[in-house]
C-alpha atoms as a PDB file:
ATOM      1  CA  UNK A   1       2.373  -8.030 -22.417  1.00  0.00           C
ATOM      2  CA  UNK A   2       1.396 -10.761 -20.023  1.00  0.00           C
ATOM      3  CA  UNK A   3       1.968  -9.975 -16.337  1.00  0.00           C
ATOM      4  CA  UNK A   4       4.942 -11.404 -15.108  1.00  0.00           C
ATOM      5  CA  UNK A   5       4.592 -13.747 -12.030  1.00  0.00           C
ATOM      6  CA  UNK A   6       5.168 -12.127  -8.192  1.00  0.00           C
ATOM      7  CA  UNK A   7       3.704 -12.678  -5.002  1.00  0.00           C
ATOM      8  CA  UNK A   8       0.605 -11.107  -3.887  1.00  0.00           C
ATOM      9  CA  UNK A   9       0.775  -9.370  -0.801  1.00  0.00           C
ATOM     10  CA  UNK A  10      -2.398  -9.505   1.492  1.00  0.00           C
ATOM     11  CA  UNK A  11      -3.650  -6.804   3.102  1.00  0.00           C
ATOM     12  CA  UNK A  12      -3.125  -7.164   7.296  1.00  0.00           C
ATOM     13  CA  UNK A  13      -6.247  -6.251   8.423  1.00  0.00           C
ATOM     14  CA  UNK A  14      -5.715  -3.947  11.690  1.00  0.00           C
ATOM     15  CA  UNK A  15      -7.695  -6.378  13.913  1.00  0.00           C
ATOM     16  CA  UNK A  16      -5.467  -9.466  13.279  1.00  0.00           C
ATOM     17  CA  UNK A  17      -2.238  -7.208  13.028  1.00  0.00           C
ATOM     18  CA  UNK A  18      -2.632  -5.888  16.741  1.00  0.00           C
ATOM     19  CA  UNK A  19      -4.627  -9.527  18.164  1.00  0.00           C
ATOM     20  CA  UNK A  20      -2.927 -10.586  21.522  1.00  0.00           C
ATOM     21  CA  UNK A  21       0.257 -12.210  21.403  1.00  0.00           C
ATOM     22  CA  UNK A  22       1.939 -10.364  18.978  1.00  0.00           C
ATOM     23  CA  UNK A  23       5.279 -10.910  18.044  1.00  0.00           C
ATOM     24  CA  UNK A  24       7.632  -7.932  17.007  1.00  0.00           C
ATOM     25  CA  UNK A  25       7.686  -7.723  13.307  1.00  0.00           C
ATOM     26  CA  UNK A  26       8.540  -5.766  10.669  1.00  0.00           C
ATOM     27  CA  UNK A  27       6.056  -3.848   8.401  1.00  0.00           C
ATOM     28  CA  UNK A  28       5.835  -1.727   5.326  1.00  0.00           C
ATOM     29  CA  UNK A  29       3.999   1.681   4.894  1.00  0.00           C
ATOM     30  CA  UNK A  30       1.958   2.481   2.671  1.00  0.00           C
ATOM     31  CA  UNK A  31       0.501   5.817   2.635  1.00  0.00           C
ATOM     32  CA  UNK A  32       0.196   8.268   0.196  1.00  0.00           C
ATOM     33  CA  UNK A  33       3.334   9.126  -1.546  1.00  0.00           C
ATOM     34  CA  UNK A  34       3.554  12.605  -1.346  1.00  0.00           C
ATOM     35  CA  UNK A  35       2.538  12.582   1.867  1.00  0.00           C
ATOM     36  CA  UNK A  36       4.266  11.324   4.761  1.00  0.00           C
ATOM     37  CA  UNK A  37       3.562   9.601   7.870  1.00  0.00           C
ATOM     38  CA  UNK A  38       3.880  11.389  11.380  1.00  0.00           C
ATOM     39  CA  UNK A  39       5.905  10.042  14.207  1.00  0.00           C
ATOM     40  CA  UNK A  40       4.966  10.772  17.318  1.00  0.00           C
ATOM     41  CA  UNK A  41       6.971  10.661  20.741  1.00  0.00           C
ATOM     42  CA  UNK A  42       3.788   9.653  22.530  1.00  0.00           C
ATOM     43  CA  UNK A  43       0.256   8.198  21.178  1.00  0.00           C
ATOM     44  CA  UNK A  44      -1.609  11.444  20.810  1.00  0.00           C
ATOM     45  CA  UNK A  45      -2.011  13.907  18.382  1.00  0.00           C
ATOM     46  CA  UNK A  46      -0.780  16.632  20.465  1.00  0.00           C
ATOM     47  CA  UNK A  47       2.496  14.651  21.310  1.00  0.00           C
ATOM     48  CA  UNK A  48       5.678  15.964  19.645  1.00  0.00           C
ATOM     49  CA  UNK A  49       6.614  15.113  16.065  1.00  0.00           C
ATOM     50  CA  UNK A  50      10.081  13.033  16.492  1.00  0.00           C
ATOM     51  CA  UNK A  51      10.409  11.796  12.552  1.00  0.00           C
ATOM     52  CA  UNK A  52       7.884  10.800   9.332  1.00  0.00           C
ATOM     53  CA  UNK A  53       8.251   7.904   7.453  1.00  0.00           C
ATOM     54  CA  UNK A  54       7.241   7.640   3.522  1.00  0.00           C
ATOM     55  CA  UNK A  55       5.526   4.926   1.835  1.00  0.00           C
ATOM     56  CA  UNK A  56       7.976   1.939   1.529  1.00  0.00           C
ATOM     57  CA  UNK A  57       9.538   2.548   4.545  1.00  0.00           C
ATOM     58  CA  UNK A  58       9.736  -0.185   6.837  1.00  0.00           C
ATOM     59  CA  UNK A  59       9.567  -0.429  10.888  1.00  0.00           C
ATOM     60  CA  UNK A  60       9.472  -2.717  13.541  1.00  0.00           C
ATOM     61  CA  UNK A  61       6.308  -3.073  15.553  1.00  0.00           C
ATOM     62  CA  UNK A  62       5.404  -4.816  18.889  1.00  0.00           C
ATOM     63  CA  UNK A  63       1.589  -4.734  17.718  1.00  0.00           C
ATOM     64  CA  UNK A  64       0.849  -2.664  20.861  1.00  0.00           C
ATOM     65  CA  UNK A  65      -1.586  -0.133  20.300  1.00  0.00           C
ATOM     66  CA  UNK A  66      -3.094   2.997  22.348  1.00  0.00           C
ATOM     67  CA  UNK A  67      -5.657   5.656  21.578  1.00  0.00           C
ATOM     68  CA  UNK A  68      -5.409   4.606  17.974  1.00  0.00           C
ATOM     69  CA  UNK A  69      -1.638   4.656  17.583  1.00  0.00           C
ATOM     70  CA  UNK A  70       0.115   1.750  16.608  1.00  0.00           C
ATOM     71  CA  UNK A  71       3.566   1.514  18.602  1.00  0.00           C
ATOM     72  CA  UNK A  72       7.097   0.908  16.294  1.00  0.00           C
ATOM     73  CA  UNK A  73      10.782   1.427  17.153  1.00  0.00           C
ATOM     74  CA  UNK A  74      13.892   1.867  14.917  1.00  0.00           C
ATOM     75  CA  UNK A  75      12.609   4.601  12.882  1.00  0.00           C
ATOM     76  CA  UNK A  76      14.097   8.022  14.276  1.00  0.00           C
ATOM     77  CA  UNK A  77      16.575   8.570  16.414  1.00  0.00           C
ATOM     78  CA  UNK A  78      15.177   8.206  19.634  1.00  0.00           C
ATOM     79  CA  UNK A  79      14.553   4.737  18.466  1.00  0.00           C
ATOM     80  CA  UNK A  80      11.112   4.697  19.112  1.00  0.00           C
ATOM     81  CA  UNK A  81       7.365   6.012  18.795  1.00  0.00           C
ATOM     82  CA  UNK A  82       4.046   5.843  17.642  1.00  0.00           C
ATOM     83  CA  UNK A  83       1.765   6.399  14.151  1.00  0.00           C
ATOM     84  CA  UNK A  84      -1.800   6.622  13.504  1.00  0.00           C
ATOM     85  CA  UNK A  85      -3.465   3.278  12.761  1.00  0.00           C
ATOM     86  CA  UNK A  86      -5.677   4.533  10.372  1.00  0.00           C
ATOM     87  CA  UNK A  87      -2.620   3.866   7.389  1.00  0.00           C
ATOM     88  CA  UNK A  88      -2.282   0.774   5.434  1.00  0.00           C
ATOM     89  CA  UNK A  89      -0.202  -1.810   7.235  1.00  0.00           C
ATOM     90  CA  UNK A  90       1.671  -4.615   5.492  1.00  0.00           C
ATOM     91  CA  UNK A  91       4.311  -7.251   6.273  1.00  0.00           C
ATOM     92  CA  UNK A  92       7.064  -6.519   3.769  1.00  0.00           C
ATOM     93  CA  UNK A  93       6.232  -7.178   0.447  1.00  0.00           C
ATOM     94  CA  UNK A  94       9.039  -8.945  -1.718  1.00  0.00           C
ATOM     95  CA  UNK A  95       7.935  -6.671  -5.038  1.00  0.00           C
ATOM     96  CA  UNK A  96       9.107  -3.438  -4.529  1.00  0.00           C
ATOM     97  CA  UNK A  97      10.339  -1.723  -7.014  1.00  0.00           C
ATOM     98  CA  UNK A  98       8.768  -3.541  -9.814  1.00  0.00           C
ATOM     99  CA  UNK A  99       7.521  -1.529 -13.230  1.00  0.00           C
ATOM    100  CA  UNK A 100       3.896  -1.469 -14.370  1.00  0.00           C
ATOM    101  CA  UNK A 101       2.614   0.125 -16.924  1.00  0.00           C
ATOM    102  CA  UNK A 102      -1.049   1.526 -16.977  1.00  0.00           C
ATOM    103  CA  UNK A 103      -2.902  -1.103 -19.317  1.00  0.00           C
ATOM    104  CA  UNK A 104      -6.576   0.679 -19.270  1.00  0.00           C
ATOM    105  CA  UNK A 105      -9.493   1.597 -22.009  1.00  0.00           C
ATOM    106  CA  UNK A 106      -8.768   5.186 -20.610  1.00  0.00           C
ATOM    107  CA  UNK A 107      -6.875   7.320 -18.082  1.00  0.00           C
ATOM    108  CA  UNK A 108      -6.901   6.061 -14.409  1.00  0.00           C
ATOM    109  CA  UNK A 109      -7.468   7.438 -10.999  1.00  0.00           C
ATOM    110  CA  UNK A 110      -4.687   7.689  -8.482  1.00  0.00           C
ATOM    111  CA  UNK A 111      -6.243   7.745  -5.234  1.00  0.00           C
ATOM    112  CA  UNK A 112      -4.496   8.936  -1.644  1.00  0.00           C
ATOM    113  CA  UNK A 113      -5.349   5.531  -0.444  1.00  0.00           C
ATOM    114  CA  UNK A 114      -7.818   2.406  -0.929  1.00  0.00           C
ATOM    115  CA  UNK A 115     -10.808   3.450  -2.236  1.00  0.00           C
ATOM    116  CA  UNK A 116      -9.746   7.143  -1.184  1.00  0.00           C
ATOM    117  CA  UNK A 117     -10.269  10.282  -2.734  1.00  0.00           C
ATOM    118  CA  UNK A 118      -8.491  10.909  -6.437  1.00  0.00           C
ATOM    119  CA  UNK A 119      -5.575  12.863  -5.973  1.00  0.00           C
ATOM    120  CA  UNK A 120      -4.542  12.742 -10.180  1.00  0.00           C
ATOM    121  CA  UNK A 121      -5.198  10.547 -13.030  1.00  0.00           C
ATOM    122  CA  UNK A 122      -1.941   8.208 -14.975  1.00  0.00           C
ATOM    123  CA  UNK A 123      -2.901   8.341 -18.340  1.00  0.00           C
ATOM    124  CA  UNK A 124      -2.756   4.688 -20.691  1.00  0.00           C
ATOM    125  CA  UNK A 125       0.861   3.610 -21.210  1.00  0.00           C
ATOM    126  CA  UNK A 126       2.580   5.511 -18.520  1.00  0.00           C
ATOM    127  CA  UNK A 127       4.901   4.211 -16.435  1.00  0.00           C
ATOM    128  CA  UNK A 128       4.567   3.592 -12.545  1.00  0.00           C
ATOM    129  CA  UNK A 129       6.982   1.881 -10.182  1.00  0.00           C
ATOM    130  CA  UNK A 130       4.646  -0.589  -8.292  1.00  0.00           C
ATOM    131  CA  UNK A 131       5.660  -0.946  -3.931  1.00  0.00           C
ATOM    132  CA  UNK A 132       3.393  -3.630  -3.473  1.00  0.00           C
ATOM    133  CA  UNK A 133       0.150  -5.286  -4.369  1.00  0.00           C
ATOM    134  CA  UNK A 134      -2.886  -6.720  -2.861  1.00  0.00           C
ATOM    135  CA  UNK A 135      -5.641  -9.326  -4.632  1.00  0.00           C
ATOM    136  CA  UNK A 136      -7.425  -5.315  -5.864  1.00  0.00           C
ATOM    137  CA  UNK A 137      -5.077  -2.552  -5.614  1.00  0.00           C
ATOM    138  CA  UNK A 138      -1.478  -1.432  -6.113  1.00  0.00           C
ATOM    139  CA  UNK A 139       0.558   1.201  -3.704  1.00  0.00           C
ATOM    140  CA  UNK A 140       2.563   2.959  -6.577  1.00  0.00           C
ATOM    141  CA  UNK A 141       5.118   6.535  -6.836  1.00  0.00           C
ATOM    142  CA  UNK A 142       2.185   8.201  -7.783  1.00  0.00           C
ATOM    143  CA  UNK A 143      -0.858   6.724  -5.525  1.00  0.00           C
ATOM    144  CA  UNK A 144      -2.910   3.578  -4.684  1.00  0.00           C
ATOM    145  CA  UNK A 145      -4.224   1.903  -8.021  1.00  0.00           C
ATOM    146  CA  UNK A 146      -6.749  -0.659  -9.141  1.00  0.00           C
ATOM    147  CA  UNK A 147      -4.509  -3.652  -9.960  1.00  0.00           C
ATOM    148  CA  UNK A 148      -6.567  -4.660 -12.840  1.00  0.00           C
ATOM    149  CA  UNK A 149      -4.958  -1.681 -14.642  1.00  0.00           C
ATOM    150  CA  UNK A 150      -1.764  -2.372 -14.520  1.00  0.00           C
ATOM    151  CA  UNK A 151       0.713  -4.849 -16.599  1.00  0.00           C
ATOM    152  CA  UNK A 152       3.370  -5.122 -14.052  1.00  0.00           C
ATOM    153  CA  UNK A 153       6.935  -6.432 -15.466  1.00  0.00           C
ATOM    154  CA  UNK A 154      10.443  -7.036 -13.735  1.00  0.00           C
END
């Protein structure tokens, strides 16, 4: 099957997404899957856990950041607090939920993020539900992926 047209979303890189002058936004998550993202009530690791988002989620942000914490509001219900910079950020992709299937000579990684450790393998023709997509990799259900591998469809 030919891949089916849809946008390619770019990859924010953390610089530009906190640069002066930011404007509130909203963003996407993208983390690993099965593992959640901690909210904090204050921008250290010690602070209190006040919710967790999951990958697809999305936030608001003002782009302020402190002691590598990246400040968004709307997400629990104190309304506000802070996440580790270190996951992927994105402005909202319009793809989610798409289908892909793996399309590969063999079995694939999964990895916990890009260019991260494995964390399983999707074998040749199974099935994946695709978040979002960058020019090289794919956040799907089960992990980030190497585009290239996948035949995504509608």
């Amino acid at each position: 099957m030919k891949m089916r047209a849809f946008i390619i979303v770019l990859i924010i890189a953390l610089a530009a997404c906190y640069a002066a002058g930011a404007e509130d936004r909203q963003i996407f998550i993208l983390c690993n899957p099965k593992t959640p993202v901690i909210v904090r009530r204050s921008p250290k690791k010690a602070s209190d856990e006040t919710g967790r988002l999951d990958c697809g989620d999305t936030v608001m942000t003002d782009g302020k950041t402190r002691n590598g914490y990246l400040h968004v509001y709307g997400v629990t219900e104190s309304g506000e607090g802070w996440i580790v910079t270190g996951h992927d950020v994105w402005e909202k992709p319009e793809i989610l939920g798409c289908k892909a299937e793996v399309s590969a000579p063999g079995r694939v990684r999964a990895r916990n993020k890009i260019g991260g450790k494995k964390i399983g393998w999707l074998q040749v023709g199974e099935e994946v539900t695709v978040y979002a997509m960058s020019e090289e990799w794919a956040v799907t259900n089960k992990g980030y992926v190497m585009n290239k591998y996948l035949e995504v469809w509608q």
